[in-house]
PDB file of N, CA and C in Angstrom:
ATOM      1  N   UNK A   1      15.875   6.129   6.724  1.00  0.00           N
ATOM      2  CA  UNK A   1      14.483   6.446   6.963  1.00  0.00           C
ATOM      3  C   UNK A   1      14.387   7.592   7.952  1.00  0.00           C
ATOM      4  N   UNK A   2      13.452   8.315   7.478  1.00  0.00           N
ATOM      5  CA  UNK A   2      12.797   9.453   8.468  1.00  0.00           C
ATOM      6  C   UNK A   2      12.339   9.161   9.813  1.00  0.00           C
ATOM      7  N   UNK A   3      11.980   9.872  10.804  1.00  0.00           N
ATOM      8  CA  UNK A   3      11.652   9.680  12.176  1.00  0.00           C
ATOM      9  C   UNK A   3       9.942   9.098  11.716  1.00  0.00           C
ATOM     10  N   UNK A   4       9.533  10.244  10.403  1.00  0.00           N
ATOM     11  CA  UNK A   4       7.947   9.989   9.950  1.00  0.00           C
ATOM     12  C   UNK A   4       8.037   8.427   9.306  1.00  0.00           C
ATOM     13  N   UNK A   5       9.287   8.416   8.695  1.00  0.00           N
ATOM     14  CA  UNK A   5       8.823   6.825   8.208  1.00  0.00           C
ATOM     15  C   UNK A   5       9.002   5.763   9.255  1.00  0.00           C
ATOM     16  N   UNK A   6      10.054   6.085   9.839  1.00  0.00           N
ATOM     17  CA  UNK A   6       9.760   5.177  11.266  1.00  0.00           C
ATOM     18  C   UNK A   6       8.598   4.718  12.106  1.00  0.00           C
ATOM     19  N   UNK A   7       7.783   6.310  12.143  1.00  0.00           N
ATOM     20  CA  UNK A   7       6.419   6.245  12.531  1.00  0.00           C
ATOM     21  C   UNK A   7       5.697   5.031  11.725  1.00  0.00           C
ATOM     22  N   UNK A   8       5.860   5.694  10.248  1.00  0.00           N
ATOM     23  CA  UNK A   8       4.570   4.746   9.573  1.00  0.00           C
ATOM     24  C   UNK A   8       4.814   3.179   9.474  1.00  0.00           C
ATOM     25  N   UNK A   9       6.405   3.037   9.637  1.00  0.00           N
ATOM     26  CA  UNK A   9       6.733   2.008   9.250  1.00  0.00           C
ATOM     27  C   UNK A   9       6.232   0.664  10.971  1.00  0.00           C
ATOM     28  N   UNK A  10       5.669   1.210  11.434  1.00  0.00           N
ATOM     29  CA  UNK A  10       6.134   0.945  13.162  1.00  0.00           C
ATOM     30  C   UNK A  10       4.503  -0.498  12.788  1.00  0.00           C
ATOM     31  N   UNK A  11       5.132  -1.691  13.170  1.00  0.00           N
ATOM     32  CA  UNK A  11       4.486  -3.075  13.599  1.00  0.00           C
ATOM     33  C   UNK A  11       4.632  -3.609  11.869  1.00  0.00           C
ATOM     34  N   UNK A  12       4.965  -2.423  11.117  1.00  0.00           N
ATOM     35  CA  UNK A  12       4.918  -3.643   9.264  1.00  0.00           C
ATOM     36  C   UNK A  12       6.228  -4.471   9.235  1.00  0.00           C
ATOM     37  N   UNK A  13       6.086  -5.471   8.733  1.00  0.00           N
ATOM     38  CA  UNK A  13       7.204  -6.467   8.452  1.00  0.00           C
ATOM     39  C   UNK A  13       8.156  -6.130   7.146  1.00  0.00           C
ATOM     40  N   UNK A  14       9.049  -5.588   7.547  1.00  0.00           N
ATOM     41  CA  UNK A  14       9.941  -5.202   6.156  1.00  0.00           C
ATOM     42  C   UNK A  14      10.822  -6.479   5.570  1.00  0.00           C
ATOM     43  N   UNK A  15      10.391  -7.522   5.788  1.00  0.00           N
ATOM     44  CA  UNK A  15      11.035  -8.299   5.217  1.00  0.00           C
ATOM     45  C   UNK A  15      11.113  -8.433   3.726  1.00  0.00           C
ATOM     46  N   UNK A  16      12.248  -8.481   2.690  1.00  0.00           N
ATOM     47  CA  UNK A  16      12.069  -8.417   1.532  1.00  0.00           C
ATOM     48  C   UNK A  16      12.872 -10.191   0.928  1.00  0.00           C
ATOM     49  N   UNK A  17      12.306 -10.470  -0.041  1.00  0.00           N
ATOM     50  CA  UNK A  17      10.724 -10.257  -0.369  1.00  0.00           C
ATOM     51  C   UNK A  17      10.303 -10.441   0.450  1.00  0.00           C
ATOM     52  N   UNK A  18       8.634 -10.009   0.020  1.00  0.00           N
ATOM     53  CA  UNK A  18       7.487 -10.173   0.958  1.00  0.00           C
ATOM     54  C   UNK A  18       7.377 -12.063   0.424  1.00  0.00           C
ATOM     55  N   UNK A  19       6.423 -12.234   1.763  1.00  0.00           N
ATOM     56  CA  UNK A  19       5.591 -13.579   1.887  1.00  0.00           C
ATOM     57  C   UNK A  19       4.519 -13.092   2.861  1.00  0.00           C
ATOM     58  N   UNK A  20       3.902 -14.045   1.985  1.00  0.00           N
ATOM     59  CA  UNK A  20       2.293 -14.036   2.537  1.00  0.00           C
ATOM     60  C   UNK A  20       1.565 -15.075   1.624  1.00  0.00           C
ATOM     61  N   UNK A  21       0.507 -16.228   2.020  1.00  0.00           N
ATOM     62  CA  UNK A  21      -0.158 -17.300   1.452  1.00  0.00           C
ATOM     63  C   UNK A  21      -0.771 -16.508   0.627  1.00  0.00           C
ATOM     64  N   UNK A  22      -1.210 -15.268   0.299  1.00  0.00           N
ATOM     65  CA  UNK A  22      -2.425 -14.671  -0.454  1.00  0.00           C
ATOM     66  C   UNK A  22      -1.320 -13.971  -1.650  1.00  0.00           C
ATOM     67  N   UNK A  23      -0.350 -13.620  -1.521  1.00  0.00           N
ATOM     68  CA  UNK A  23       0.603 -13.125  -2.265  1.00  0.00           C
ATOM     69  C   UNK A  23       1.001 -13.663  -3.711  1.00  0.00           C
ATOM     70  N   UNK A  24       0.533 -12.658  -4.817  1.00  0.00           N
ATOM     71  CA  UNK A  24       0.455 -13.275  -5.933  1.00  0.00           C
ATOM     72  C   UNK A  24       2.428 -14.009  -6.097  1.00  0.00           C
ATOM     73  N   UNK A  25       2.361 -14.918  -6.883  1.00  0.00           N
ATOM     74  CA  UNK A  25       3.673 -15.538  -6.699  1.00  0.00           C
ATOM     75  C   UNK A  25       4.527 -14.707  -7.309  1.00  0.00           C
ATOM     76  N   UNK A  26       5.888 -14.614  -7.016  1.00  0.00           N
ATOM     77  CA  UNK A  26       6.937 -13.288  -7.850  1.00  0.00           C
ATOM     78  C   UNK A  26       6.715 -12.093  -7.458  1.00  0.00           C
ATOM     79  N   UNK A  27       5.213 -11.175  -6.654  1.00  0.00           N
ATOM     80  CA  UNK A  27       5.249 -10.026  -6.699  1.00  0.00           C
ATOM     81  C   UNK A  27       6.301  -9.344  -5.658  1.00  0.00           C
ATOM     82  N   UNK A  28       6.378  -8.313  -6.030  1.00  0.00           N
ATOM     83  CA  UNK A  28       7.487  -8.077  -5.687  1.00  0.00           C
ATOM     84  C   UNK A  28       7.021  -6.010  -5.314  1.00  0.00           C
ATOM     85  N   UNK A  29       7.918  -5.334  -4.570  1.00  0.00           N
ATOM     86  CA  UNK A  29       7.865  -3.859  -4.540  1.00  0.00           C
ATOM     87  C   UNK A  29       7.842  -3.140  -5.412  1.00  0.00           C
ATOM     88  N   UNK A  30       6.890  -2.449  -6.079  1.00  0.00           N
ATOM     89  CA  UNK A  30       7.384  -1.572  -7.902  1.00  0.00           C
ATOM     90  C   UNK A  30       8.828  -0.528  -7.157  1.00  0.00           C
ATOM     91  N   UNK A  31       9.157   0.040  -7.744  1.00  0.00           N
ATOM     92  CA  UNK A  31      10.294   1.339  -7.763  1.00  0.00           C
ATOM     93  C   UNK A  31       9.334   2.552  -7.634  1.00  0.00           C
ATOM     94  N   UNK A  32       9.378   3.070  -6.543  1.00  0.00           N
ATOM     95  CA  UNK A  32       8.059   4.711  -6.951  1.00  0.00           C
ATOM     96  C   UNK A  32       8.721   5.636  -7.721  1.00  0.00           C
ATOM     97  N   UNK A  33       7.534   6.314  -8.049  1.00  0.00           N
ATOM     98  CA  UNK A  33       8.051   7.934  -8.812  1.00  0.00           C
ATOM     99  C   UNK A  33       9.100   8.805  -7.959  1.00  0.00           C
ATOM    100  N   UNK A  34       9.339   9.310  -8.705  1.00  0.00           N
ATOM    101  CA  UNK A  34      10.772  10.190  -8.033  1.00  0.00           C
ATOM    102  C   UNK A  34      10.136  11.245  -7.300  1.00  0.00           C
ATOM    103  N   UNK A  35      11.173  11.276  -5.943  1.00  0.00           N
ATOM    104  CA  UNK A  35      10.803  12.502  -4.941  1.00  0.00           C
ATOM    105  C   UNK A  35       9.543  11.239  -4.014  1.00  0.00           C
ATOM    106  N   UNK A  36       9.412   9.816  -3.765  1.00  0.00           N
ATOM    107  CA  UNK A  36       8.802   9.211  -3.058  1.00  0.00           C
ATOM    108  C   UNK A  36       9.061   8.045  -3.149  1.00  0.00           C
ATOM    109  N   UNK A  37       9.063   7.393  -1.556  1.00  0.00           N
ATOM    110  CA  UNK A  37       9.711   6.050  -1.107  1.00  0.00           C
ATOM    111  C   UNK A  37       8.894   5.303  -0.560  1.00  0.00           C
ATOM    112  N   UNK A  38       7.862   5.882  -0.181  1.00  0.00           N
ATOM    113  CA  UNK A  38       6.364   5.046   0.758  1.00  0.00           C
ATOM    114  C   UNK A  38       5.338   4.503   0.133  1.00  0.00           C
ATOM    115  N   UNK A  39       5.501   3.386  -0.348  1.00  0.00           N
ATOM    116  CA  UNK A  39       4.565   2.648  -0.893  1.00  0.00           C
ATOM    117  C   UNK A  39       2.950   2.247   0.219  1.00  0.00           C
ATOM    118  N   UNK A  40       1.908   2.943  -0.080  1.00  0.00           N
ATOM    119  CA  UNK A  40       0.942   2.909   1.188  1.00  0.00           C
ATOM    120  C   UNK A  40      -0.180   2.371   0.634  1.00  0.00           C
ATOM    121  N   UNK A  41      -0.947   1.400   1.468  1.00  0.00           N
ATOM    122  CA  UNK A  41      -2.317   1.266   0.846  1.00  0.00           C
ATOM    123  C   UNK A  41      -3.436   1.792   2.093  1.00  0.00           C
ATOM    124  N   UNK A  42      -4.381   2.681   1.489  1.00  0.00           N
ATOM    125  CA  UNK A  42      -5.287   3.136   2.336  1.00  0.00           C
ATOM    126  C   UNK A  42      -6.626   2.519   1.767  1.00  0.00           C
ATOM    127  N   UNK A  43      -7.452   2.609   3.178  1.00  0.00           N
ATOM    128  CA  UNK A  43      -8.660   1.723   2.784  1.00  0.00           C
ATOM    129  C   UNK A  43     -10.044   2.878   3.125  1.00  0.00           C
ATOM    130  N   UNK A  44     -11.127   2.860   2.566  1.00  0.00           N
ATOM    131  CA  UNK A  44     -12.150   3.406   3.187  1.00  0.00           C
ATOM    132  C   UNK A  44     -13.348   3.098   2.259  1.00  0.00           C
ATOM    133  N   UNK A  45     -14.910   3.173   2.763  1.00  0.00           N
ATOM    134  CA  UNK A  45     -15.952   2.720   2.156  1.00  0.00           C
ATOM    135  C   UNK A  45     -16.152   3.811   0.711  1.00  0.00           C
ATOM    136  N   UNK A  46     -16.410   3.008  -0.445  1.00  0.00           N
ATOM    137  CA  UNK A  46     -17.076   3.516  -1.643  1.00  0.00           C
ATOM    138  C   UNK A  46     -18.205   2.760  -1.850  1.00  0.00           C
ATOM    139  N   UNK A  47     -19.125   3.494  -2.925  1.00  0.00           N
ATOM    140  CA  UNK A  47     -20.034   3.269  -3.712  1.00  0.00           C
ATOM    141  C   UNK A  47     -19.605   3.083  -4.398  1.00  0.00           C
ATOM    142  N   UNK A  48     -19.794   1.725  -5.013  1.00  0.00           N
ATOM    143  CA  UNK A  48     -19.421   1.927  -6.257  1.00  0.00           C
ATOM    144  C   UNK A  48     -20.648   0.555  -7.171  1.00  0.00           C
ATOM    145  N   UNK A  49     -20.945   0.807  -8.110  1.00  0.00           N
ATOM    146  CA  UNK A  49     -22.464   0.858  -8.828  1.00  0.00           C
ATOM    147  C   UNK A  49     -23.601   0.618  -7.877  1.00  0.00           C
ATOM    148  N   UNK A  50     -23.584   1.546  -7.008  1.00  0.00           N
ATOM    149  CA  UNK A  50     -24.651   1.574  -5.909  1.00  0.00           C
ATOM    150  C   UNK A  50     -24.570   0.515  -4.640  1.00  0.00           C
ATOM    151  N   UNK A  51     -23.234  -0.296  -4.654  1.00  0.00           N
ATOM    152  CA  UNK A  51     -22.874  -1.069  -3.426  1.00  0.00           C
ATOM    153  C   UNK A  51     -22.026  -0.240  -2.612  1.00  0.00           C
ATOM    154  N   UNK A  52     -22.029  -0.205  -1.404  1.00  0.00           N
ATOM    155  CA  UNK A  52     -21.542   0.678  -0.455  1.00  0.00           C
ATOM    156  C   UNK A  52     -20.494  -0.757   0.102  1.00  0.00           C
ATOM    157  N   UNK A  53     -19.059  -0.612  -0.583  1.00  0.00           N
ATOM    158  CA  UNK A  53     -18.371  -1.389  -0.221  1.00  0.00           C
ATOM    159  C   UNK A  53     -16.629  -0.866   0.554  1.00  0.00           C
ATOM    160  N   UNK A  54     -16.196  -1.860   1.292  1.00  0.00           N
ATOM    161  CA  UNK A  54     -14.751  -1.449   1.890  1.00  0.00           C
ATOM    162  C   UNK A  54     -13.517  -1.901   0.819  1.00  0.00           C
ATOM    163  N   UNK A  55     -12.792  -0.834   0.515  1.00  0.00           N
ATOM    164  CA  UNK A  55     -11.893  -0.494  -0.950  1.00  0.00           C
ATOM    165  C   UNK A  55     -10.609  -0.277  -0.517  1.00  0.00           C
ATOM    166  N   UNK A  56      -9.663  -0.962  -0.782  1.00  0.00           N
ATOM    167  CA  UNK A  56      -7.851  -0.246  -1.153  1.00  0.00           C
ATOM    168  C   UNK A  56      -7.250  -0.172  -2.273  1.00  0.00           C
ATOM    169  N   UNK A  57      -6.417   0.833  -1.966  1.00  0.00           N
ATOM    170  CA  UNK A  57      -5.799   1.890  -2.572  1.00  0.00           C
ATOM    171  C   UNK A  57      -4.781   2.185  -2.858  1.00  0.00           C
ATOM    172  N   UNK A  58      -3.614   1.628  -3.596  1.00  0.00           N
ATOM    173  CA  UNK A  58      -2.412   2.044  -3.691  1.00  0.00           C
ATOM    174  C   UNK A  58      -1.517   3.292  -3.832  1.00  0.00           C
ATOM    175  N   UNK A  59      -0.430   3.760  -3.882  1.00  0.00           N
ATOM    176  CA  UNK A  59      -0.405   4.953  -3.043  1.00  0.00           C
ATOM    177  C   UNK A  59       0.794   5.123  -2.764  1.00  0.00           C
ATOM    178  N   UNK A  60       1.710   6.431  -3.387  1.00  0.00           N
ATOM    179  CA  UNK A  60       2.938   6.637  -2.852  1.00  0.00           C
ATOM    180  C   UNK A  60       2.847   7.727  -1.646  1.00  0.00           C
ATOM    181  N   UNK A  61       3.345   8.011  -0.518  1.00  0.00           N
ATOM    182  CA  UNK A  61       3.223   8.955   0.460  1.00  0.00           C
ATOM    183  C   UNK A  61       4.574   9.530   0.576  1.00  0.00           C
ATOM    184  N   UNK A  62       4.789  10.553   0.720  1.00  0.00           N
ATOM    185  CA  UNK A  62       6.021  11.453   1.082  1.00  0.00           C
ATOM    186  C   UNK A  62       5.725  12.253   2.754  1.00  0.00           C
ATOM    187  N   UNK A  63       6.230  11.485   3.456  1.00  0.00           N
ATOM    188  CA  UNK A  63       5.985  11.597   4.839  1.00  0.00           C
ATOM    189  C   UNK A  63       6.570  12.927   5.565  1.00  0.00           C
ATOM    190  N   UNK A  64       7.227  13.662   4.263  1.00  0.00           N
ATOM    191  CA  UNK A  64       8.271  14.629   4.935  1.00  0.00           C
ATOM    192  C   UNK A  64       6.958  15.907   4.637  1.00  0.00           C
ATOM    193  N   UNK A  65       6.492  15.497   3.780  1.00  0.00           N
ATOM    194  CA  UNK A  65       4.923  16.380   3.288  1.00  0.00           C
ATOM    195  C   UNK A  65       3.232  16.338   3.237  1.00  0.00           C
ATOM    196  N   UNK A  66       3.712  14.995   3.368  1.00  0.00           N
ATOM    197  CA  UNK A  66       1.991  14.158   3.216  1.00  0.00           C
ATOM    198  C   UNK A  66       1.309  14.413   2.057  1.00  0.00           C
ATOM    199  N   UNK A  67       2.094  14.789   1.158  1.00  0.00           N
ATOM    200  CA  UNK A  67       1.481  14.511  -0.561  1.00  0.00           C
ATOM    201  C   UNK A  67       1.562  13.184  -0.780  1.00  0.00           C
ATOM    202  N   UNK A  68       0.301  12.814  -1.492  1.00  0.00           N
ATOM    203  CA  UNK A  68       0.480  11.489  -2.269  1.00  0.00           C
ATOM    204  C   UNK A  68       0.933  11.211  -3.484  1.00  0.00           C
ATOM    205  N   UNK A  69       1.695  10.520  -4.232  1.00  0.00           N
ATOM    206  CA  UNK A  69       2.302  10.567  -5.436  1.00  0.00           C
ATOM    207  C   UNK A  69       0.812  11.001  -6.361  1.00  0.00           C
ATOM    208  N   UNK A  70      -0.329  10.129  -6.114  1.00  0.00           N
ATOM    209  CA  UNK A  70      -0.916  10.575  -7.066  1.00  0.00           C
ATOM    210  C   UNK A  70      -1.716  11.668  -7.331  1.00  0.00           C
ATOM    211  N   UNK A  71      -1.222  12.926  -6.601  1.00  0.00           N
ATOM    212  CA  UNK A  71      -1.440  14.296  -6.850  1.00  0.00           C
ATOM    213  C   UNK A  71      -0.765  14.311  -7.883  1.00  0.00           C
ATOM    214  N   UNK A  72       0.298  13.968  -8.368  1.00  0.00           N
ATOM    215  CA  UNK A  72       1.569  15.104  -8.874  1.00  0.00           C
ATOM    216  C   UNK A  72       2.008  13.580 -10.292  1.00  0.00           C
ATOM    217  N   UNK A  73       1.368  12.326  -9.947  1.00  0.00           N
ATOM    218  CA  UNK A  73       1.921  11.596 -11.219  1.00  0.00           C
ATOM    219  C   UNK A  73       0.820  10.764 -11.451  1.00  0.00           C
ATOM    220  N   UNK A  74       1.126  10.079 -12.967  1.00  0.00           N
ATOM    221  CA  UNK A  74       0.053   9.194 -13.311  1.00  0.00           C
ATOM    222  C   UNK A  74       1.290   7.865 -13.291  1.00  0.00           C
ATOM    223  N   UNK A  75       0.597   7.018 -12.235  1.00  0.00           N
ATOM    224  CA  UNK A  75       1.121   5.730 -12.620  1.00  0.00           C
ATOM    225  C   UNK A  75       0.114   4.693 -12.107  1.00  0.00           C
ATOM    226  N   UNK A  76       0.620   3.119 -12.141  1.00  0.00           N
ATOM    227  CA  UNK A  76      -0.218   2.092 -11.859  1.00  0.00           C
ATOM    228  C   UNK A  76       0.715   1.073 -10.838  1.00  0.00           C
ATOM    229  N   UNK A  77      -0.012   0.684  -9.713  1.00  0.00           N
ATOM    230  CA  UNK A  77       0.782  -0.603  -9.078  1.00  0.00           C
ATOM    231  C   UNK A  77      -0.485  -2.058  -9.106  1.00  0.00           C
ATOM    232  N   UNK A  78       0.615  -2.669  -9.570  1.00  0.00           N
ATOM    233  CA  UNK A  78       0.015  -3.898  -9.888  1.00  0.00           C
ATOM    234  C   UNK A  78      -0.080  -4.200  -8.451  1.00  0.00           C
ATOM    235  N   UNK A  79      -1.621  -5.152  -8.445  1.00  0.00           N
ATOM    236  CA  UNK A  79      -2.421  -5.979  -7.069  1.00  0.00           C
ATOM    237  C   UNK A  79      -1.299  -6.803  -6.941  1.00  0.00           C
ATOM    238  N   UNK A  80      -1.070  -6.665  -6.098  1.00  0.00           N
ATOM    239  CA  UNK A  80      -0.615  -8.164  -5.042  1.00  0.00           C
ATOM    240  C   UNK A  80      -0.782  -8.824  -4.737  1.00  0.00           C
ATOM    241  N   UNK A  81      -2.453  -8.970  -4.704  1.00  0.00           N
ATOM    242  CA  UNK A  81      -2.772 -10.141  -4.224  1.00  0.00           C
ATOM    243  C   UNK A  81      -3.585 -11.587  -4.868  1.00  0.00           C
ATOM    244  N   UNK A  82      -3.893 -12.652  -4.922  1.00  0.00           N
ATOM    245  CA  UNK A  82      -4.509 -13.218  -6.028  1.00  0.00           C
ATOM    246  C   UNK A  82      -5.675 -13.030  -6.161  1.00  0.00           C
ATOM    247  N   UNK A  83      -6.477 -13.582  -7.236  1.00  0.00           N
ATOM    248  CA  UNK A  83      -8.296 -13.087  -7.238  1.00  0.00           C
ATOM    249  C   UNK A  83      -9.159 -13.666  -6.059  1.00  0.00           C
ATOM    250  N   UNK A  84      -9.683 -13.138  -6.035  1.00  0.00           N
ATOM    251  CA  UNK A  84     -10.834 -13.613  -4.889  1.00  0.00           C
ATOM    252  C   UNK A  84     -10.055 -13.198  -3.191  1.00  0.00           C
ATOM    253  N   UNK A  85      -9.342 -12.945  -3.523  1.00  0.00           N
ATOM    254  CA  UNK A  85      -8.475 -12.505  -1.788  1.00  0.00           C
ATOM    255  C   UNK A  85      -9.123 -10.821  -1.405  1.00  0.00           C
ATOM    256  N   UNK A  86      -9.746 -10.811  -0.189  1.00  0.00           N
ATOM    257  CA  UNK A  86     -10.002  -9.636   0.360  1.00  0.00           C
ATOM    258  C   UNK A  86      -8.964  -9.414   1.190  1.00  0.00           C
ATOM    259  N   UNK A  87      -8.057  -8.274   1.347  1.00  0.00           N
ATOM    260  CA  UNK A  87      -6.783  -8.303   2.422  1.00  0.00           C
ATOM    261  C   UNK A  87      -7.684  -7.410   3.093  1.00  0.00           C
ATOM    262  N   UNK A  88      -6.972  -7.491   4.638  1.00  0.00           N
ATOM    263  CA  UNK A  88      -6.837  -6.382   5.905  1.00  0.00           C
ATOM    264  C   UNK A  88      -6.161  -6.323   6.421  1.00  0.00           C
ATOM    265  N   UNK A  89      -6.095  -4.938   6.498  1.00  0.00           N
ATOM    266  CA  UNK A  89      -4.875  -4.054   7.545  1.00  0.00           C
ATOM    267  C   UNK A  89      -3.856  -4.663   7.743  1.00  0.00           C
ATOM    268  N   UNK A  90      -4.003  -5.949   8.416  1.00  0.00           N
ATOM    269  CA  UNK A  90      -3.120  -6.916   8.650  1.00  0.00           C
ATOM    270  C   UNK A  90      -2.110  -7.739   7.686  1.00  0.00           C
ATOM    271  N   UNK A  91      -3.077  -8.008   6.611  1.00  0.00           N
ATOM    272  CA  UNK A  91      -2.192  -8.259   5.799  1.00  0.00           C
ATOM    273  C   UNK A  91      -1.321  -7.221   4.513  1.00  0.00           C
ATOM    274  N   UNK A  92      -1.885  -6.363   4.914  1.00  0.00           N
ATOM    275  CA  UNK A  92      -0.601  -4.877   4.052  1.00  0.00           C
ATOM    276  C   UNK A  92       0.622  -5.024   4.625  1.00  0.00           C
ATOM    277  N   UNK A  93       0.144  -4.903   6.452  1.00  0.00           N
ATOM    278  CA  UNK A  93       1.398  -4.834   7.263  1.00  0.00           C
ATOM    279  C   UNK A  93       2.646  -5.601   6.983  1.00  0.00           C
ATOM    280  N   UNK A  94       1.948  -6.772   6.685  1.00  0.00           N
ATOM    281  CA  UNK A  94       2.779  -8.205   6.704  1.00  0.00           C
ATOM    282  C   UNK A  94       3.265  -8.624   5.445  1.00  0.00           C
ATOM    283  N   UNK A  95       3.191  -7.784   4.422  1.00  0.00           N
ATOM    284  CA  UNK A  95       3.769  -7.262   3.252  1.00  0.00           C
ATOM    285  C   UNK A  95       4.871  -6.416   3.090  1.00  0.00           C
ATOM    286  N   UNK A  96       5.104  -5.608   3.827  1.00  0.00           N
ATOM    287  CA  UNK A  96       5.906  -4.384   3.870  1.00  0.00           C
ATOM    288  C   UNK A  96       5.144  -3.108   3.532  1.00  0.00           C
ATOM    289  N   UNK A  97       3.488  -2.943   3.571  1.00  0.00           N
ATOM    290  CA  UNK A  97       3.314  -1.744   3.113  1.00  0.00           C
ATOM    291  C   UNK A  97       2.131  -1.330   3.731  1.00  0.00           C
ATOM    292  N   UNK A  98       2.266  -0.141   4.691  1.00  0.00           N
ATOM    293  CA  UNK A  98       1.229  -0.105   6.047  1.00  0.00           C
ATOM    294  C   UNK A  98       0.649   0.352   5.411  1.00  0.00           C
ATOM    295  N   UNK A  99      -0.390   0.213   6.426  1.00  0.00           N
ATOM    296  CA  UNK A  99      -2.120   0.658   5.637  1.00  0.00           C
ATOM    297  C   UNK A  99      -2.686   1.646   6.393  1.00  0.00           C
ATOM    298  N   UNK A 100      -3.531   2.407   5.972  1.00  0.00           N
ATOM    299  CA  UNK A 100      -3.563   3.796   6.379  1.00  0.00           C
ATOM    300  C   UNK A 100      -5.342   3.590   6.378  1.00  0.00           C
ATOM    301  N   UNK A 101      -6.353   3.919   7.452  1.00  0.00           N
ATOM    302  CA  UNK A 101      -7.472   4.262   7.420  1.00  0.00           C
ATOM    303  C   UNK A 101      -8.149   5.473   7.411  1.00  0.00           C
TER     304      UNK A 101
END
């Protein structure tokens, strides 16, 4: 790891697997697109059908650049978490995958 991933990585629990009570059962880390290792979820308010609500975001980061994978690829990461679960901050951390505001 980078000095930058050190940074980002700094209070998340890298324990693998993850655990967490909200954690869909089996999920597990996808593999990212090539040329990125930082699996990130960022959060911030959308509209969305006219509710002004708080949203995350899955998200590869390349810390050596601060591009996000999904400039440059089309892919999908499956939720992690089960239905009806709202996570925070806290619980990305405690996943292995810091969260970015």
């Amino acid at each position: 790891m980078t000095e930058k991933d050190n940074d980002l990585y700094r209070g998340v629990d890298r324990t693998d697997p993850p655990s967490h009570p909200q954690l869909k059962t089996g999920w597990i880390r996808p593999e990212p697109p090539s040329g990125y290792r930082n699996l990130v979820a960022f959060g911030a308010y959308a509209t969305i059908e006219g509710v002004r609500k708080w949203v995350w975001e899955l998200d590869y980061l390349d810390t050596d650049t601060g591009v996000f994978a999904s400039e440059d690829h089309q892919f999908q990461v499956e939720w992690p978490w089960v239905d009806d679960f709202l996570p925070q901050a806290a619980d990305w951390d405690s996943i292995g995958i810091p969260h970015l505001m």
